[in-house]
Protein backbone atom coordinates (compact mmCIF):
# COMPACT_ATOMS: atom_id res chain seq x y z
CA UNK A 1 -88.06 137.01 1.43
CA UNK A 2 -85.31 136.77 4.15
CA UNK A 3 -84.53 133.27 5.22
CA UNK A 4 -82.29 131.79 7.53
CA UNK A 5 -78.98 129.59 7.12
CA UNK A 6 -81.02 126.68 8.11
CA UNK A 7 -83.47 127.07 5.98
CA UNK A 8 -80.78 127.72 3.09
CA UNK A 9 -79.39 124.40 3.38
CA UNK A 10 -82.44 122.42 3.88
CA UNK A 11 -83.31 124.24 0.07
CA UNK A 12 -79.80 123.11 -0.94
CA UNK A 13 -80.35 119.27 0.14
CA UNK A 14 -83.56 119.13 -1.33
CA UNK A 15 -83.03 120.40 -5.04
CA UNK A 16 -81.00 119.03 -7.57
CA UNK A 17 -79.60 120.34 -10.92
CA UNK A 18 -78.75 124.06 -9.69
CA UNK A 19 -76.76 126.41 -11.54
CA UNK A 20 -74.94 128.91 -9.66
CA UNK A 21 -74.67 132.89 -10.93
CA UNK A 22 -71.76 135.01 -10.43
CA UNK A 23 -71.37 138.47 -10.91
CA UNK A 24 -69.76 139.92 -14.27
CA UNK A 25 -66.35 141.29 -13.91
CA UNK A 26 -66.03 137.86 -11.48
CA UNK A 27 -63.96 138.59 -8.23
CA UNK A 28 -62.56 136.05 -5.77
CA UNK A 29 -65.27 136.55 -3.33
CA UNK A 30 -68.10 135.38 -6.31
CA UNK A 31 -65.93 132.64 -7.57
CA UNK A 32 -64.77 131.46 -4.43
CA UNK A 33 -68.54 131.19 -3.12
CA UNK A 34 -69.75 129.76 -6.12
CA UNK A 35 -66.82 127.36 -6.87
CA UNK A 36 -67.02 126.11 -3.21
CA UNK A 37 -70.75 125.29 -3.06
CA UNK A 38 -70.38 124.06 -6.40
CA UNK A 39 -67.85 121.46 -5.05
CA UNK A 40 -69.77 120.55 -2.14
CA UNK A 41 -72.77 120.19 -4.04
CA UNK A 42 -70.65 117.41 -6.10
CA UNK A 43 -69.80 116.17 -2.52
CA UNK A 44 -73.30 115.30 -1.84
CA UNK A 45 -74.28 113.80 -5.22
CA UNK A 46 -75.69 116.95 -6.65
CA UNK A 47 -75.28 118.14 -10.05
CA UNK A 48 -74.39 121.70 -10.38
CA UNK A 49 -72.93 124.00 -12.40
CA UNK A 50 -70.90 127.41 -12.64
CA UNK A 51 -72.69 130.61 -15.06
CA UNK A 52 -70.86 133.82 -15.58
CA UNK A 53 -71.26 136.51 -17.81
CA UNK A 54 -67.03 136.94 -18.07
CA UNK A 55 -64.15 135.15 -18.39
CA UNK A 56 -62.60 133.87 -14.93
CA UNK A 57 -59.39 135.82 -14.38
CA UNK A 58 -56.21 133.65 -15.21
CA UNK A 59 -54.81 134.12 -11.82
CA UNK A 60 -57.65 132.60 -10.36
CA UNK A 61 -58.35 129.73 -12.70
CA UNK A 62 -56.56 127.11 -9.89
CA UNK A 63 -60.53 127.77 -8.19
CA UNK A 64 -62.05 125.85 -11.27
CA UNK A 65 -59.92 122.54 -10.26
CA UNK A 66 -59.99 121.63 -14.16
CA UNK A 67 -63.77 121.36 -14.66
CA UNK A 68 -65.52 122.15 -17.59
CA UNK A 69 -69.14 122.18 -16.45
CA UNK A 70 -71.82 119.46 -17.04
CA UNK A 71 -74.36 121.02 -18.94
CA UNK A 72 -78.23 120.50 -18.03
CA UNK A 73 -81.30 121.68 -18.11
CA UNK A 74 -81.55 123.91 -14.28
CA UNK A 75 -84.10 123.15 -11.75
CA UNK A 76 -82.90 125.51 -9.18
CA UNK A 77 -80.52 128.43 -9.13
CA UNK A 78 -78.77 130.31 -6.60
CA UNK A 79 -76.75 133.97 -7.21
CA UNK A 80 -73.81 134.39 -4.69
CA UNK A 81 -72.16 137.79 -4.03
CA UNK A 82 -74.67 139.40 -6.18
CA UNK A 83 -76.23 142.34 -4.98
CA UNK A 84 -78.37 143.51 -7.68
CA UNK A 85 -79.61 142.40 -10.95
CA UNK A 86 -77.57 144.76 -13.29
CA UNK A 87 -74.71 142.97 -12.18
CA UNK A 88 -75.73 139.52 -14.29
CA UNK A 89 -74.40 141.06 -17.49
CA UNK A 90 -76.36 139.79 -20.87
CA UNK A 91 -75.20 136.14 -20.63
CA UNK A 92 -77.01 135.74 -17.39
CA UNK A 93 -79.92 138.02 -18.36
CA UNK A 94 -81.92 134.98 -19.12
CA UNK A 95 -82.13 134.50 -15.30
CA UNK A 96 -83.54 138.00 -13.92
CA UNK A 97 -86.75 137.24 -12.65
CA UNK A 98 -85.87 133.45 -11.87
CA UNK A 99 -83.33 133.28 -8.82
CA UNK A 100 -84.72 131.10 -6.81
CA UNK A 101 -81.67 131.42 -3.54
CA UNK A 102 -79.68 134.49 -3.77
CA UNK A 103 -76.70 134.28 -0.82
CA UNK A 104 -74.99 137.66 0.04
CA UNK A 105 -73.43 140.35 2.09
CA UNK A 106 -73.71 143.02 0.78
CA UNK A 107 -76.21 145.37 3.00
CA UNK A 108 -77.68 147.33 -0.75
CA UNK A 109 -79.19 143.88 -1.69
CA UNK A 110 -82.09 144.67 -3.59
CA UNK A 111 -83.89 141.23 -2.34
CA UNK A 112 -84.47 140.26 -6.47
CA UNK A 113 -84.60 136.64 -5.71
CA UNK A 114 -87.17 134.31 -4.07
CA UNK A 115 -85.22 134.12 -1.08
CA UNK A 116 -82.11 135.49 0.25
CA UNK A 117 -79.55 134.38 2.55
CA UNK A 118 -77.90 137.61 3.86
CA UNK A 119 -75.74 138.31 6.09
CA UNK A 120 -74.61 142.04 5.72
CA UNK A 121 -72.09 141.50 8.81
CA UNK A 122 -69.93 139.10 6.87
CA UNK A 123 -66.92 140.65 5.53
CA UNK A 124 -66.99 138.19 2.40
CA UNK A 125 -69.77 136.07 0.95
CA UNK A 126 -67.44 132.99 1.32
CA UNK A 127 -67.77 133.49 5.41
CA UNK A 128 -71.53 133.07 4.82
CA UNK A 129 -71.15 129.81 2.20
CA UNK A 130 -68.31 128.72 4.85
CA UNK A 131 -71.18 128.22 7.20
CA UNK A 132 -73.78 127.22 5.13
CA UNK A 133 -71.17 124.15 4.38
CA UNK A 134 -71.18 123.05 7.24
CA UNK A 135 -74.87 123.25 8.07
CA UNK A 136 -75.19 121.14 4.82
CA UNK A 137 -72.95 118.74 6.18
CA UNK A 138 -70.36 118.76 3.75
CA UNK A 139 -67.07 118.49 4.66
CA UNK A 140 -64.29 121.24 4.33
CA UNK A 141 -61.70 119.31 1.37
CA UNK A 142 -58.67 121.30 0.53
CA UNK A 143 -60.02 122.34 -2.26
CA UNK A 144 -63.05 123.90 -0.90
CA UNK A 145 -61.04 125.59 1.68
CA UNK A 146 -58.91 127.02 -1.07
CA UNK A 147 -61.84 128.70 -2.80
CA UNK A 148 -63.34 130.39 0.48
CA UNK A 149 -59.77 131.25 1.82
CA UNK A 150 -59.67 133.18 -1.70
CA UNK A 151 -62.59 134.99 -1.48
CA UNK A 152 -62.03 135.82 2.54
CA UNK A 153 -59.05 137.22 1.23
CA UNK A 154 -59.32 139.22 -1.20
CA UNK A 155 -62.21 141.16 0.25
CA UNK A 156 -60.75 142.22 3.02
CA UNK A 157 -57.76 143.08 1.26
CA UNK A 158 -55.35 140.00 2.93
CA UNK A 159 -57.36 141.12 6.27
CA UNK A 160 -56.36 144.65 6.18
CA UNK A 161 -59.74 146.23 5.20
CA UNK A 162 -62.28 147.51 8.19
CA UNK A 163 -65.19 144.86 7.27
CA UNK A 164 -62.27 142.22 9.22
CA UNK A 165 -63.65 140.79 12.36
CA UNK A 166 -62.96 138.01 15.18
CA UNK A 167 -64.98 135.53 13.02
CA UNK A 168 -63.19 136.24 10.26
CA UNK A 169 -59.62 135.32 11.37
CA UNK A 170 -61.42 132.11 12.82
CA UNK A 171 -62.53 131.23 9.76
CA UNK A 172 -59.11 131.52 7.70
CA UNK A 173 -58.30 129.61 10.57
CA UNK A 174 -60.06 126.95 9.99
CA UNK A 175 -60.07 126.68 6.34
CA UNK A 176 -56.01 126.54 6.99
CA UNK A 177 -56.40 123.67 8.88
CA UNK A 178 -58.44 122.09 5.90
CA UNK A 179 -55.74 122.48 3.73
CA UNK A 180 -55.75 125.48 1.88
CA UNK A 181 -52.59 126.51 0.37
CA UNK A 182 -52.54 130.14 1.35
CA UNK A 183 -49.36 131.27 1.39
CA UNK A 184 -49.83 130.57 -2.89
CA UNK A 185 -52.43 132.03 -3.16
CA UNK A 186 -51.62 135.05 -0.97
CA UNK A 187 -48.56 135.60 -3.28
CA UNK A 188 -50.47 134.89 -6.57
CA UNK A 189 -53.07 137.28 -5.53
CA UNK A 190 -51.49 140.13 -3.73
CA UNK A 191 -47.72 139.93 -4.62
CA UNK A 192 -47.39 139.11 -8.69
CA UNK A 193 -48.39 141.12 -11.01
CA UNK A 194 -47.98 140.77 -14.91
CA UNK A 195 -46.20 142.81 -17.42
CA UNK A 196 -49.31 144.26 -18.37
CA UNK A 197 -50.90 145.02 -15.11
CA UNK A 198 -47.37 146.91 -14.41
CA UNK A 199 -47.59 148.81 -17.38
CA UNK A 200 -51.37 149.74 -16.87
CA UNK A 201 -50.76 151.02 -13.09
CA UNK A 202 -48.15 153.20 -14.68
CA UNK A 203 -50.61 154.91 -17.27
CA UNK A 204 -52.80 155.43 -14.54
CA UNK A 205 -50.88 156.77 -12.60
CA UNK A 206 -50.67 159.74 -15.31
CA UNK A 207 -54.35 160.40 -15.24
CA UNK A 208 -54.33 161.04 -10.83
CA UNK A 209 -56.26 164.15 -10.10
CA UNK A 210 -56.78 165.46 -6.45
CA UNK A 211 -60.08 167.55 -5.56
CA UNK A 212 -61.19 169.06 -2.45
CA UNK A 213 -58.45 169.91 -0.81
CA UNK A 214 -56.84 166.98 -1.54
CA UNK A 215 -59.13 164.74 0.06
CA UNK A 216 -60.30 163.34 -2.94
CA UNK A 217 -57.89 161.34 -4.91
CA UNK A 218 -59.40 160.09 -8.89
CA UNK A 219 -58.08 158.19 -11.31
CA UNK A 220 -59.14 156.82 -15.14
CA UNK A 221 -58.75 153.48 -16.90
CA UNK A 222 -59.65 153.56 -20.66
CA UNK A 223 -60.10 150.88 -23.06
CA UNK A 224 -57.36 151.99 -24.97
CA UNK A 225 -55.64 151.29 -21.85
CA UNK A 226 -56.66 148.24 -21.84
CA UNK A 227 -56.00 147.34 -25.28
CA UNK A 228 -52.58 148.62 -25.37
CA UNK A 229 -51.68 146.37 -22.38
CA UNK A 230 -53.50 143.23 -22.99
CA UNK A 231 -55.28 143.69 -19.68
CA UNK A 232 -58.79 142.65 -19.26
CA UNK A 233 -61.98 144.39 -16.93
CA UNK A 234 -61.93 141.02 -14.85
CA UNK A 235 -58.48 141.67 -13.39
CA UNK A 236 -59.16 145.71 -12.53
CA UNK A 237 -60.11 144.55 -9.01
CA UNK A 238 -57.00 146.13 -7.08
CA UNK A 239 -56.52 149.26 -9.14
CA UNK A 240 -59.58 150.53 -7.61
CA UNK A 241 -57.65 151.05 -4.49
CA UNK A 242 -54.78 152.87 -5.46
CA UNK A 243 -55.78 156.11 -5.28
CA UNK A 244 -56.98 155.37 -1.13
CA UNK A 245 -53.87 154.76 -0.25
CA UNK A 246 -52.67 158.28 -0.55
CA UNK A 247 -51.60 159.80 2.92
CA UNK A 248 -53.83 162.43 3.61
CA UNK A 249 -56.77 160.54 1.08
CA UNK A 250 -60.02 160.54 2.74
CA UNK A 251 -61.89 159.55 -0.96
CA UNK A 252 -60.37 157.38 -3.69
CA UNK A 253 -62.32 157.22 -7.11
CA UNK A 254 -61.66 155.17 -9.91
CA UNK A 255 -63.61 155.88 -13.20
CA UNK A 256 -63.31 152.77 -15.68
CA UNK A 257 -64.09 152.90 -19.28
CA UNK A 258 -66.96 150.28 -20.16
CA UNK A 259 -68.30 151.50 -23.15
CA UNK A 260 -68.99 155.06 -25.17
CA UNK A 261 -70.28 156.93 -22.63
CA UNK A 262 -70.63 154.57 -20.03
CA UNK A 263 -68.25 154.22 -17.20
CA UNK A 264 -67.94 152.33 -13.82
CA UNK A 265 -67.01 153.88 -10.28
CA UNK A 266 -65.69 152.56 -8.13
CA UNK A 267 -65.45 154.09 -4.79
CA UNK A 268 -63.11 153.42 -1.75
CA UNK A 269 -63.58 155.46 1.67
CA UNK A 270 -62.25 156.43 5.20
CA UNK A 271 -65.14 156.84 7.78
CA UNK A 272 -66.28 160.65 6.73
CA UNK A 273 -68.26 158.64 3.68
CA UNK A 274 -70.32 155.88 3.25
CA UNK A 275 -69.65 154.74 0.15
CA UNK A 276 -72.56 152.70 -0.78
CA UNK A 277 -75.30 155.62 0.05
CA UNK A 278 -73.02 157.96 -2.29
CA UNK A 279 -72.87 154.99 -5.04
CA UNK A 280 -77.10 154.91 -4.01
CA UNK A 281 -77.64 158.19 -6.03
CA UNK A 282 -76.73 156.86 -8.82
CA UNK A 283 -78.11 153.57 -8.79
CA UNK A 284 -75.42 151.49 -7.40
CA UNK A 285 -74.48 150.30 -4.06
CA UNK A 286 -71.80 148.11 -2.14
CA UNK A 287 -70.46 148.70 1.46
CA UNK A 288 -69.65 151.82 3.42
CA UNK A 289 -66.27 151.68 2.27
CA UNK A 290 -66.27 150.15 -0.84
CA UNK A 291 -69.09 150.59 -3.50
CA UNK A 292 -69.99 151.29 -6.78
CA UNK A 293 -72.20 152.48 -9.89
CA UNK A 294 -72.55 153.30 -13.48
CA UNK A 295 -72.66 156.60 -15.13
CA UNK A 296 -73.31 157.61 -18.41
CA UNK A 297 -71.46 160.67 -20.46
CA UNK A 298 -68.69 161.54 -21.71
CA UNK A 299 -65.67 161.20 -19.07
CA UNK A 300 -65.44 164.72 -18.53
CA UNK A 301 -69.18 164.86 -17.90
CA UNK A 302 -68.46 162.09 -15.54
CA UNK A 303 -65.42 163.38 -13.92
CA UNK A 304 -67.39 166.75 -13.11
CA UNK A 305 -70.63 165.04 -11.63
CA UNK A 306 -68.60 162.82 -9.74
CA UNK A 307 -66.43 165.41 -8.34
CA UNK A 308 -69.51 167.47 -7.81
CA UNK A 309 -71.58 165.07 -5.43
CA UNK A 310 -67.98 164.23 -3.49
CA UNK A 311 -67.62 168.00 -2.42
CA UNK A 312 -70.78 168.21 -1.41
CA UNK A 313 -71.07 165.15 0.52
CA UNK A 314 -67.96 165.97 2.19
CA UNK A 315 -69.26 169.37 3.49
């Protein structure tokens, strides 16, 4: 069931002991929402507590503030930035069935949880939580602004992606008058990269195809890849949006090793697709110009029924 922000908070004030979900493969738009209602949960005298099936990127460990996590036994839990399900990974898959507040923005929400905040307008999670906060009544520390500047910014790629509205600058607005240090974390996000990352770009690089005239741009990341570099899944985030940025690129595609036979897409789009119904077919889902699924095969198999569906959804 829908509910409002109102009735969101007035949840939030009433429980106690909640555990908050994040998505596997965390990004800064999960971990900022969860690490800033975490904190103003604290704020209010709340116990609460972070859950993710992956490791927190290292770039983004400043969101944690040095906590470890009090463990206890959870009387409610909320799921932020999480769309569907699937995307608990096994750690978390004691908690299917049992979300009791899912908060999103994501407009392929599959409404799993008791009730959901969403708010499919928002170009970041954090925008909703952002407001949320202050329906709670908990103020906007520095530190709290610093998580929900983080994941404002990364999902809109430093406000260049189309999901960027009026509200949006406002917000960043705000949070910078809060405190938040974003010119470091602009340039620890967007503008350093590590050896690894440099070296893995570079191998990918190697693997660009071009279909349909060109307007479809793919690339591949294997775990080899992955091994050879030292880079991890959790920090994958921007490769997925190499390929879009290709003059004449209407389609970018990147295919990411997870397992044998299974691999991840991830799709980014110009107008002529909506991303999330293509990702749809195959059981995924996202926004309209960034989405994304699992397929199963070998990569070949996958490269061919991805490049398949593309042509003809471009026709």
């Amino acid at each position: 069931m829908r509910i409002d922000r109102k009735e969101a908070a007035a949840r939030l004030l009433k429980e106690d002991d909640i555990i908050i979900l994040c998505h596997r493969n965390p990004d800064g738009d999960t971990l900022g929402s969860g690490y800033s209602l975490h904190f103003a949960l604290k704020q209010l005298g709340k116990r609460s507590r972070l859950l993710c099936h992956d490791s927190i990127p290292p770039k983004m460990n400043y969101l944690r503030g040095g906590e470890t996590g009090e463990d206890f036994p959870p009387q409610f839990v909320v799921s932020v930035d999480i769309a569907d399900e699937q995307l608990f990974g096994e750690t978390l898959a004691p908690y299917r069935g049992k979300v009791d507040l899912a908060i999103d923005h994501h407009p392929s929400n599959s409404m799993f949880a008791k009730e959901t905040l969403l708010d499919d307008k928002a170009a970041a999670t954090c925008e909703i939580i952002y407001r949320l906060l202050l329906e709670m009544g908990a103020a906007i520390s520095p530190q709290i602004a610093d998580c929900l500047y983080t994941g404002i910014t990364t999902d809109t790629g430093c406000f260049k992606f189309s999901n960027v509205t009026p509200d949006t600058h406002r917000i960043a607005a705000s949070l910078i008058e809060s405190g938040c240090r974003f010119q470091q974390i602009n340039k620890l996000l967007f503008e350093s990269k590590t050896m690894g990352m440099m070296e893995l770009e570079r191998r990918v690089l190697n693997t660009l195809e071009f279909h349909d005239q060109n307007r479809v741009a793919l690339i591949c990341v294997t775990l080899q890849m992955l091994r050879e570099t030292g880079v991890s899944e959790s920090e994958l985030d921007g490769i997925s949006g190499i390929p879009r940025k290709i003059e004449g690129v209407q389609v970018g595609v990147a295919i990411k090793e997870r397992d044998q036979n299974e691999y991840k897409l991830s799709i980014r789009s110009s107008e002529v697709l909506d991303a999330s119904k293509f990702c749809a077919q195959f059981g995924g889902g996202g926004h309209a110009r960034a989405a994304g699924c699992t397929l199963y095969g070998t990569i070949e198999e996958v490269q061919q029924t991805v490049v398949a569906a593309l042509t003809k959804a471009l026709r």
